[in-house]
C-alpha atoms as a PDB file:
ATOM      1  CA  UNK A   1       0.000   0.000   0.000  1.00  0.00           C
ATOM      2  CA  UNK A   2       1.608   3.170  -0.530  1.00  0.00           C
ATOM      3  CA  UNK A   3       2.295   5.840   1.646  1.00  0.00           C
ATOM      4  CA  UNK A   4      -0.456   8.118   2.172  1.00  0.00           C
ATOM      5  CA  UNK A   5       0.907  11.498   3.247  1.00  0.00           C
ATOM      6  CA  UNK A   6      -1.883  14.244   4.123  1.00  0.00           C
ATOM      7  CA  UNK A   7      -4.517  12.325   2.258  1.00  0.00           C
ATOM      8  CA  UNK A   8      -7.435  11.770   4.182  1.00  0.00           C
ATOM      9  CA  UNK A   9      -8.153   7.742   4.140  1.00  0.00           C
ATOM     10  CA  UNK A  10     -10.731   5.632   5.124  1.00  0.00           C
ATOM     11  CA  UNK A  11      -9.052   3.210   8.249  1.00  0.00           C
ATOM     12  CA  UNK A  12     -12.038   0.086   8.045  1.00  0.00           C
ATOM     13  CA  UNK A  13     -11.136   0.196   4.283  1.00  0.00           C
ATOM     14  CA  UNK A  14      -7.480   0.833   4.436  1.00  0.00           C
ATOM     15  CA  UNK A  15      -7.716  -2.026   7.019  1.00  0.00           C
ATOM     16  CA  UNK A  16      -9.692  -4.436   4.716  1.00  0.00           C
ATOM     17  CA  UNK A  17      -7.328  -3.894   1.941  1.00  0.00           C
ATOM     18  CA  UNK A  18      -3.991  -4.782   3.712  1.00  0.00           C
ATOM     19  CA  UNK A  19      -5.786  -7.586   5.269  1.00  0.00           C
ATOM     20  CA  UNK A  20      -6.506  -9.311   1.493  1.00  0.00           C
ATOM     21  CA  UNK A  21      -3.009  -8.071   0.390  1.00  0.00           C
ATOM     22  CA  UNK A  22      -1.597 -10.144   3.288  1.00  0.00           C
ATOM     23  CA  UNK A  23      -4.122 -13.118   3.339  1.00  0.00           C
ATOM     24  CA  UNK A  24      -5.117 -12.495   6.857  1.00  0.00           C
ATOM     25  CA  UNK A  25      -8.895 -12.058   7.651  1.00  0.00           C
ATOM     26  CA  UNK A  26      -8.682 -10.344  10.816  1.00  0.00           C
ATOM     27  CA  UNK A  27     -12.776 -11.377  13.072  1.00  0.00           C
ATOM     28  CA  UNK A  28     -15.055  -9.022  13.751  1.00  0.00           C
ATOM     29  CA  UNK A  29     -13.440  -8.372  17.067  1.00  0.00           C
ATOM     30  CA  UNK A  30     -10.098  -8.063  15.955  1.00  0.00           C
ATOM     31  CA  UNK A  31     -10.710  -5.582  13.715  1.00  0.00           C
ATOM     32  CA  UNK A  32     -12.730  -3.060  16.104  1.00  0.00           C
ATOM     33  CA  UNK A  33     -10.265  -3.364  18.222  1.00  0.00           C
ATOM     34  CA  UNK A  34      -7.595  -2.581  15.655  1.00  0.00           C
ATOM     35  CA  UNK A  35      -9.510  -0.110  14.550  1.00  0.00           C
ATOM     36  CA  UNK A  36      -9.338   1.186  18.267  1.00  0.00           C
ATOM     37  CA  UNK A  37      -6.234   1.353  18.583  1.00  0.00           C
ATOM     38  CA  UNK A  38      -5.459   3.987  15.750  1.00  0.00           C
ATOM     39  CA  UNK A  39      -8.127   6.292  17.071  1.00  0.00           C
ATOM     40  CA  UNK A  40      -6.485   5.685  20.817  1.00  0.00           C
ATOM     41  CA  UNK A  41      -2.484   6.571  19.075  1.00  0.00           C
ATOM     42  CA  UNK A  42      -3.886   9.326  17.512  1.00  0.00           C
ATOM     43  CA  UNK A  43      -5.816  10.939  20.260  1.00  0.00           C
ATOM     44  CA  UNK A  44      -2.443  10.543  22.464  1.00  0.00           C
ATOM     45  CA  UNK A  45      -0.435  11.995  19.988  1.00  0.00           C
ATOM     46  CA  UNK A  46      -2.089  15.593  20.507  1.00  0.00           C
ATOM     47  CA  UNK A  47      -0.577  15.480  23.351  1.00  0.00           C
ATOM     48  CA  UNK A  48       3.003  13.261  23.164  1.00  0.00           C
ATOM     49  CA  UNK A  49       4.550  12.922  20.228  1.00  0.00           C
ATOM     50  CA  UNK A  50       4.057   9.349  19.309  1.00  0.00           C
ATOM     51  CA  UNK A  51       4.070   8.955  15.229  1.00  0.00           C
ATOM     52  CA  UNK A  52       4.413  11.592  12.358  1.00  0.00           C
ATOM     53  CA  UNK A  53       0.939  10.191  11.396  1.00  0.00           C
ATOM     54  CA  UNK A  54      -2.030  12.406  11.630  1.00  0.00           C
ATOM     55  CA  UNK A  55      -5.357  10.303  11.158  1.00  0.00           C
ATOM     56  CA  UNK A  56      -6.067   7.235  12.157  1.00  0.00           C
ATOM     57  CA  UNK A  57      -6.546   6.119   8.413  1.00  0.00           C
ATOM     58  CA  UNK A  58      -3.035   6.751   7.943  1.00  0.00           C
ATOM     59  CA  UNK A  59      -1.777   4.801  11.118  1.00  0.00           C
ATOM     60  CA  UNK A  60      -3.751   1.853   9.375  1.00  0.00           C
ATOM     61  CA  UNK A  61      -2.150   2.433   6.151  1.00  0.00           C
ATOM     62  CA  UNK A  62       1.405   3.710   6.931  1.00  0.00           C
ATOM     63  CA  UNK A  63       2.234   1.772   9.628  1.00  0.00           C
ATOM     64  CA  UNK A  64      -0.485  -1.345  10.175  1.00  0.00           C
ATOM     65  CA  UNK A  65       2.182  -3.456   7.068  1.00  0.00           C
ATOM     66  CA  UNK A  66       4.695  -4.209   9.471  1.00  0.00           C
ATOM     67  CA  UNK A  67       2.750  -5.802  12.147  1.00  0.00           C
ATOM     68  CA  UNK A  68       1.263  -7.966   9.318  1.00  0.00           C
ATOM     69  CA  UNK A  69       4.381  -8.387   8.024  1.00  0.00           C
ATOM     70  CA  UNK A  70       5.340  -9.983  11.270  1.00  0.00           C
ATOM     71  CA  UNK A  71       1.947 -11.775  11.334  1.00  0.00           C
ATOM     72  CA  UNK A  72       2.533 -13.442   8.827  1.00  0.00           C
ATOM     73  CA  UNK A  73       5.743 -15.078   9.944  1.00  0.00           C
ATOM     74  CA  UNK A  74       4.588 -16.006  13.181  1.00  0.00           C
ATOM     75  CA  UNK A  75       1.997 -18.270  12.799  1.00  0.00           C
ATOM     76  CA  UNK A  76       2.764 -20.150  16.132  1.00  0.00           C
ATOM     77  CA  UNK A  77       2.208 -19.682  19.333  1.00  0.00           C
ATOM     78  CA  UNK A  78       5.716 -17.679  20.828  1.00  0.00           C
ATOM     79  CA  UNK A  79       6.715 -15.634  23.482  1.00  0.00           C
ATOM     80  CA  UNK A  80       8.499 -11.914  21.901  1.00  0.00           C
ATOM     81  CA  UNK A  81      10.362  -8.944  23.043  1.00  0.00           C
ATOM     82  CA  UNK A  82       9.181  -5.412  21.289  1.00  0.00           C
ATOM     83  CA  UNK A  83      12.201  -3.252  21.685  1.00  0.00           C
ATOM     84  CA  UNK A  84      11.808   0.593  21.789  1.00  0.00           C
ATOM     85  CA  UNK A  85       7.949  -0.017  21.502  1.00  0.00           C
ATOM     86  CA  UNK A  86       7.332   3.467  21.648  1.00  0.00           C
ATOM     87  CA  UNK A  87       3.640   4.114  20.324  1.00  0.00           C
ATOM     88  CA  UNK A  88       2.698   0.509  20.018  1.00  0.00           C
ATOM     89  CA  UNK A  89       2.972   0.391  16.676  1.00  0.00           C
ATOM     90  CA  UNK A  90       3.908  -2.847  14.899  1.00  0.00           C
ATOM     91  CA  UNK A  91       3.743  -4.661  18.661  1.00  0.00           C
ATOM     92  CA  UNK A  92       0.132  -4.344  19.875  1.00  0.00           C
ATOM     93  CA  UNK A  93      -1.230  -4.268  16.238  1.00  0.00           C
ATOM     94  CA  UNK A  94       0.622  -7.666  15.815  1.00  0.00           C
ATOM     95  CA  UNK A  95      -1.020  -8.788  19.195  1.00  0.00           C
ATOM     96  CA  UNK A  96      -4.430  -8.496  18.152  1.00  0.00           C
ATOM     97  CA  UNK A  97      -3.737  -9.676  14.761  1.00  0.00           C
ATOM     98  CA  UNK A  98      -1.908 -12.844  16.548  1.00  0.00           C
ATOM     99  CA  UNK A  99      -3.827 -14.139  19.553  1.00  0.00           C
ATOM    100  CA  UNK A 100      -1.316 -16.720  20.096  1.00  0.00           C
ATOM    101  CA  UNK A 101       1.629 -14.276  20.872  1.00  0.00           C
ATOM    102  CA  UNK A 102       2.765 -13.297  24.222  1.00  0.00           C
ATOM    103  CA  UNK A 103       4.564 -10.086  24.130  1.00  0.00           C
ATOM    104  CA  UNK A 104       6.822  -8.205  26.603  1.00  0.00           C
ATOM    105  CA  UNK A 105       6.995  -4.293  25.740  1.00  0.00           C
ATOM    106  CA  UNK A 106      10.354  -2.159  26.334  1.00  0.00           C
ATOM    107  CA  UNK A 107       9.932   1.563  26.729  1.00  0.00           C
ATOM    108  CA  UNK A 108      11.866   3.378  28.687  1.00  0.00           C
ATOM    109  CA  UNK A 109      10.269   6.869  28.029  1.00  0.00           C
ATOM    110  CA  UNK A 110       7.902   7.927  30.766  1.00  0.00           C
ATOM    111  CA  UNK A 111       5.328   9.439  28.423  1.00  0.00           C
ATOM    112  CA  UNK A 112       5.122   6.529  26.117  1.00  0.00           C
ATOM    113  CA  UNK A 113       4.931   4.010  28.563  1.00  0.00           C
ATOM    114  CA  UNK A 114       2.213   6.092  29.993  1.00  0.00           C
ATOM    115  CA  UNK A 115       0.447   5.317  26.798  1.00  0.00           C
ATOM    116  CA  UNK A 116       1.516   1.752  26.473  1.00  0.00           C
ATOM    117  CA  UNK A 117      -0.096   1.425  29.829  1.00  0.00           C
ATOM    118  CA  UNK A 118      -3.438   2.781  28.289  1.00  0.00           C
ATOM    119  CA  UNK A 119      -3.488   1.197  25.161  1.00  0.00           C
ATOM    120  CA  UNK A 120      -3.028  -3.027  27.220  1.00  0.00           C
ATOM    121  CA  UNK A 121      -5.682  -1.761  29.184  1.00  0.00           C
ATOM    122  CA  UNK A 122      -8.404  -0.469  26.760  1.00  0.00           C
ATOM    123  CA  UNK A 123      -7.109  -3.068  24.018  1.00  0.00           C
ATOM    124  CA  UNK A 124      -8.097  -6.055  27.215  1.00  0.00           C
ATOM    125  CA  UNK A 125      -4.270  -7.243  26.428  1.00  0.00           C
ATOM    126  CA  UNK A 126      -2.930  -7.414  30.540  1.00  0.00           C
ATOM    127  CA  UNK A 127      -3.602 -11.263  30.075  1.00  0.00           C
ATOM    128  CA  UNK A 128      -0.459 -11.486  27.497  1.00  0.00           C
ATOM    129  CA  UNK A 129       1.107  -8.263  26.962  1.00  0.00           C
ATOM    130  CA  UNK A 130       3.397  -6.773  29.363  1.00  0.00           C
ATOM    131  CA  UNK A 131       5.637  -3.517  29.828  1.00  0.00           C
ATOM    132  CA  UNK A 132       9.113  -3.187  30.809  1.00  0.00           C
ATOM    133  CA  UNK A 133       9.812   0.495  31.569  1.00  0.00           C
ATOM    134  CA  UNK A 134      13.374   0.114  30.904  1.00  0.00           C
ATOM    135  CA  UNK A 135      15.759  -0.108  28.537  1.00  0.00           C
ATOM    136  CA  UNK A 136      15.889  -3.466  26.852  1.00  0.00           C
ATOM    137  CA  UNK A 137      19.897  -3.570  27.369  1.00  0.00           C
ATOM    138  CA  UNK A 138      19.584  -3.370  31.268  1.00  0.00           C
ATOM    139  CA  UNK A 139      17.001  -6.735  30.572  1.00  0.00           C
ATOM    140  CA  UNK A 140      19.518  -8.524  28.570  1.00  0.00           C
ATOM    141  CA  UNK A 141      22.084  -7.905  31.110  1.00  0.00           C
ATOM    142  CA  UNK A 142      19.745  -9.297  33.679  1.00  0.00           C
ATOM    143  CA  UNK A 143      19.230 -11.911  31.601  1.00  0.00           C
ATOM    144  CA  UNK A 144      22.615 -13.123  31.389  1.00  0.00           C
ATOM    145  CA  UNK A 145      23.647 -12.402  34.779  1.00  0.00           C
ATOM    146  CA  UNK A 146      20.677 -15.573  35.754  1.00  0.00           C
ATOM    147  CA  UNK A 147      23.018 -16.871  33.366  1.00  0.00           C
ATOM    148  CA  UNK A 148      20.069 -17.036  30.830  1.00  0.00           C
ATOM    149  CA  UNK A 149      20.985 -17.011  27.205  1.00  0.00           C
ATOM    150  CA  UNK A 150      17.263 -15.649  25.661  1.00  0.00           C
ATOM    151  CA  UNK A 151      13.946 -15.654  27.293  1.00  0.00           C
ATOM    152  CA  UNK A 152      12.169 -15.153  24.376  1.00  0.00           C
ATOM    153  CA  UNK A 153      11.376 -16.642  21.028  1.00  0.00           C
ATOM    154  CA  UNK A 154      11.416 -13.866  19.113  1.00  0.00           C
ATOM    155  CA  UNK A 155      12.954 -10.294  18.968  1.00  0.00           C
ATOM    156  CA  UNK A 156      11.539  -7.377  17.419  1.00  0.00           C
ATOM    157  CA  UNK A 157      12.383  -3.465  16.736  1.00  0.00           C
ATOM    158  CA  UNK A 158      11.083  -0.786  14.731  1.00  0.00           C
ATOM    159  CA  UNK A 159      13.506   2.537  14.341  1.00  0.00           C
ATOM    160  CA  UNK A 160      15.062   2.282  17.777  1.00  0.00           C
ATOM    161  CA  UNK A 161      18.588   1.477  16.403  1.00  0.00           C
ATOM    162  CA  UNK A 162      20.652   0.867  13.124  1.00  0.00           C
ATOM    163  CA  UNK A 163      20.206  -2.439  11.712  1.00  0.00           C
ATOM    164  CA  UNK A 164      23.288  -4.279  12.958  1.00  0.00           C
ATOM    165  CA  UNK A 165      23.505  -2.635  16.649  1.00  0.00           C
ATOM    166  CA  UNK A 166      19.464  -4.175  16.856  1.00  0.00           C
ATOM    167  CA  UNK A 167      20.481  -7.487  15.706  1.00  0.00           C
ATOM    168  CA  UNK A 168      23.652  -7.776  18.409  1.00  0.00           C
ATOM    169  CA  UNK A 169      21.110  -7.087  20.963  1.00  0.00           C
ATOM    170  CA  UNK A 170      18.873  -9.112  19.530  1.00  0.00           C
ATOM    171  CA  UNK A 171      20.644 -12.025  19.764  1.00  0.00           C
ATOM    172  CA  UNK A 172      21.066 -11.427  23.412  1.00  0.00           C
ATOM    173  CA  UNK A 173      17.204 -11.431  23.996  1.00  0.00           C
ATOM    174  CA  UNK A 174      16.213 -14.304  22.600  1.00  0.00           C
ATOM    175  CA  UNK A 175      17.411 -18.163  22.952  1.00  0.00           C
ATOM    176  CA  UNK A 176      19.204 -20.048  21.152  1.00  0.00           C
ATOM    177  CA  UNK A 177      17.230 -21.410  17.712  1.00  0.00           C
ATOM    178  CA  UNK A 178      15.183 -17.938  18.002  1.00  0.00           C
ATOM    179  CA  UNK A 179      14.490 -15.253  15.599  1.00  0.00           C
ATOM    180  CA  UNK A 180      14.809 -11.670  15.566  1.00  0.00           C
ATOM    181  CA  UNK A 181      13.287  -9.443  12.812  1.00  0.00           C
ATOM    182  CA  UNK A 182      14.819  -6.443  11.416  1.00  0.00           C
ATOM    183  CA  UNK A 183      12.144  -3.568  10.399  1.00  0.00           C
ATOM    184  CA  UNK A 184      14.460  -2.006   7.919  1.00  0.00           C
ATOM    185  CA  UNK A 185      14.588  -0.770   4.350  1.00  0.00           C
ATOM    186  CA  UNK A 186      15.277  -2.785   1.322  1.00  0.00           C
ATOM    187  CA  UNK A 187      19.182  -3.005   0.499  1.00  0.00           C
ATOM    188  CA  UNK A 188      19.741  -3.480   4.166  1.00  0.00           C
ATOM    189  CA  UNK A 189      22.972  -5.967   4.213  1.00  0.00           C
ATOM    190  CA  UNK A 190      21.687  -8.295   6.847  1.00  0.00           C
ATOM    191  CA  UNK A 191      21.190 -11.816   5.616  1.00  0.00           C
ATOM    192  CA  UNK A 192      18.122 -13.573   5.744  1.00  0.00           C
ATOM    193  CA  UNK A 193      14.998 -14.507   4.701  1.00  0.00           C
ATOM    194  CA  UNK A 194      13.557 -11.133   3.381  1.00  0.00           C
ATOM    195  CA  UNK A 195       9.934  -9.583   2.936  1.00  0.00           C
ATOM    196  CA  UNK A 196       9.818  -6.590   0.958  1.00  0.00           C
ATOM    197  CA  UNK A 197       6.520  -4.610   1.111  1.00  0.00           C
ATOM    198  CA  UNK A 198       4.589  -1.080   1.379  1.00  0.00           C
ATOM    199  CA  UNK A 199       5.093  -0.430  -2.297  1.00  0.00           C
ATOM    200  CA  UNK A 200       8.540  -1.163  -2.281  1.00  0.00           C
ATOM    201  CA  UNK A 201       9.857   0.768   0.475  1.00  0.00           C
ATOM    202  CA  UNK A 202      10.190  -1.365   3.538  1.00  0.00           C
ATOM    203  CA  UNK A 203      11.989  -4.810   4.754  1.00  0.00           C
ATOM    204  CA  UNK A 204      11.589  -7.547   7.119  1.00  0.00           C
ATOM    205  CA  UNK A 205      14.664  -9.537   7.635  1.00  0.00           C
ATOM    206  CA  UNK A 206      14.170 -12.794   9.582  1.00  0.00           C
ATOM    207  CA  UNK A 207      17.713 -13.719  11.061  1.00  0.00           C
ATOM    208  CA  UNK A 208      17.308 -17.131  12.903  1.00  0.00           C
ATOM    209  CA  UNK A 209      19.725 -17.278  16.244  1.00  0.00           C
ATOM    210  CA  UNK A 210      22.452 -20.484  16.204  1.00  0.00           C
ATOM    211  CA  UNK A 211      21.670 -22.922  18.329  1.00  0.00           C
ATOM    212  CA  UNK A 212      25.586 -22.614  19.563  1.00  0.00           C
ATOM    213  CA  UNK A 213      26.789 -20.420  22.559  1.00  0.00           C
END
C-alpha cells in the first residue's frame, strides 16, 4: 500500500485492503479493536509525540504493514520482546492480529509508557502483553547475569537502532534457535529470509539465532 501522506483515508477500508493483500482475515473483534487502537495513538499523539501520522486512516495504512508483516511469519504460538515499543505500533497491532503471541513491551520513556499502559488496558491485552519500563539492554544484562541465554522466542524493533547494533542485541534477547526481525529498508545488508513490502519501500529480515553459545 503506498504511503499516504496528508490524504485523508478511510481506516475500516485501508484495514480491509492490507488484510486481502496479506491473506489475513482479521474477526469481527479483531478488527474493532484494531480499529481502536489507531483512534487511541492518535488521540495521544495531541498530546506526546508518538508517530508523524495524523489520522487514524493513515496509522492503518502507513504503519499497520509491518505488524502484518510480522503476522505473517509467526503463525505459532511464541513468546516476543518489542524493543523501543514506543507508540505501540507494529507490537500491539501484531497482538491483536496474533492471539497466540505473548509479548513483553520495552519503553523506557515515561510518556510513552504512559500510553503503552493505556493502550493493554483499553485493548483487554494485561492477560499477554506486558511492559518493561526500561531499557531493553539493562534486561539482557539481567538476563545473562541468571546466566540465561534468551527468554524469548522472538525479537523485534522498529527505528530504535541501526540495523546491525538491533540485531547484536537481539541475539542477546532471545534463545538459542530464536528469531529476531529487522524492520528495515530494502538493500539493508543483513542476511536472511527477506519480505519486501509497502510499495517497495520497507523490509523484514528474519535472522534465525544459532543454536551454539
Amino acid at each position: 500500500m503506498p504511503a499516504t501522506g496528508n490524504a485523508e483515508v478511510d481506516p475500516q477500508a485501508a484495514l480491509q485492503l492490507l488484510s486481502a493483500e496479506w491473506g489475513l482475515r482479521p474477526d469481527p473483534e479483531q478488527t474493532e479493536s484494531l480499529l481502536r487502537f489507531a483512534d487511541l495513538l492518535i488521540r495521544w499523539n495531541q498530546s506526546i509525540n508518538l508517530t508523524g501520522a495524523r489520522s487514524s486512516g493513515a496509522i492503518v495504512a502507513d504503519h499497520y504493514p509491518d505488524a502484518y508483516a510480522l503476522a505473517r511469519r509467526l503463525d505459532r504460538p511464541a513468546r516476543l520482546v518489542d524493543v523501543g515499543s514506543g507508540g505501540g505500533l507494529p507490537a500491539l497491532p501484531l497482538a491483536l492480529l496474533r492471539p497466540d503471541l505473548v509479548i513483553r513491551l520495552c519503553e523506557p520513556i515515561a510518556k510513552k509508557a504512559a500510553f503503552l499502559r493505556t493502550a493493554i488496558r483499553e485493548l483487554k491485552l494485561a492477560d499477554r502483553v506486558a511492559l518493561e519500563a526500561r531499557r531493553a539492554e539493562e534486561l539482557a544484562e539481567e538476563m545473562a547475569e541468571g546466566g540465561l541465554r534468551g527468554l524469548f522466542d522472538v525479537a523485534t524493533s522498529r527505528a530504535t537502532f541501526a540495523p546491525e547494533t538491533w540485531l547484536a542485541l537481539g541475539r542477546r534477547l532471545v534463545r538459542p534457535g530464536g528469531r529476531v526481525f529487522v524492520l528495515t529498508v530494502p538493500g539493508t545488508a543483513i542476511e536472511g529470509a527477506t519480505d519486501i513490502y509497502g510499495d517497495g519501500r520497507r523490509a523484514l529480515i528474519e535472522v534465525r539465532v544459532d543454536a551454539q553459545p
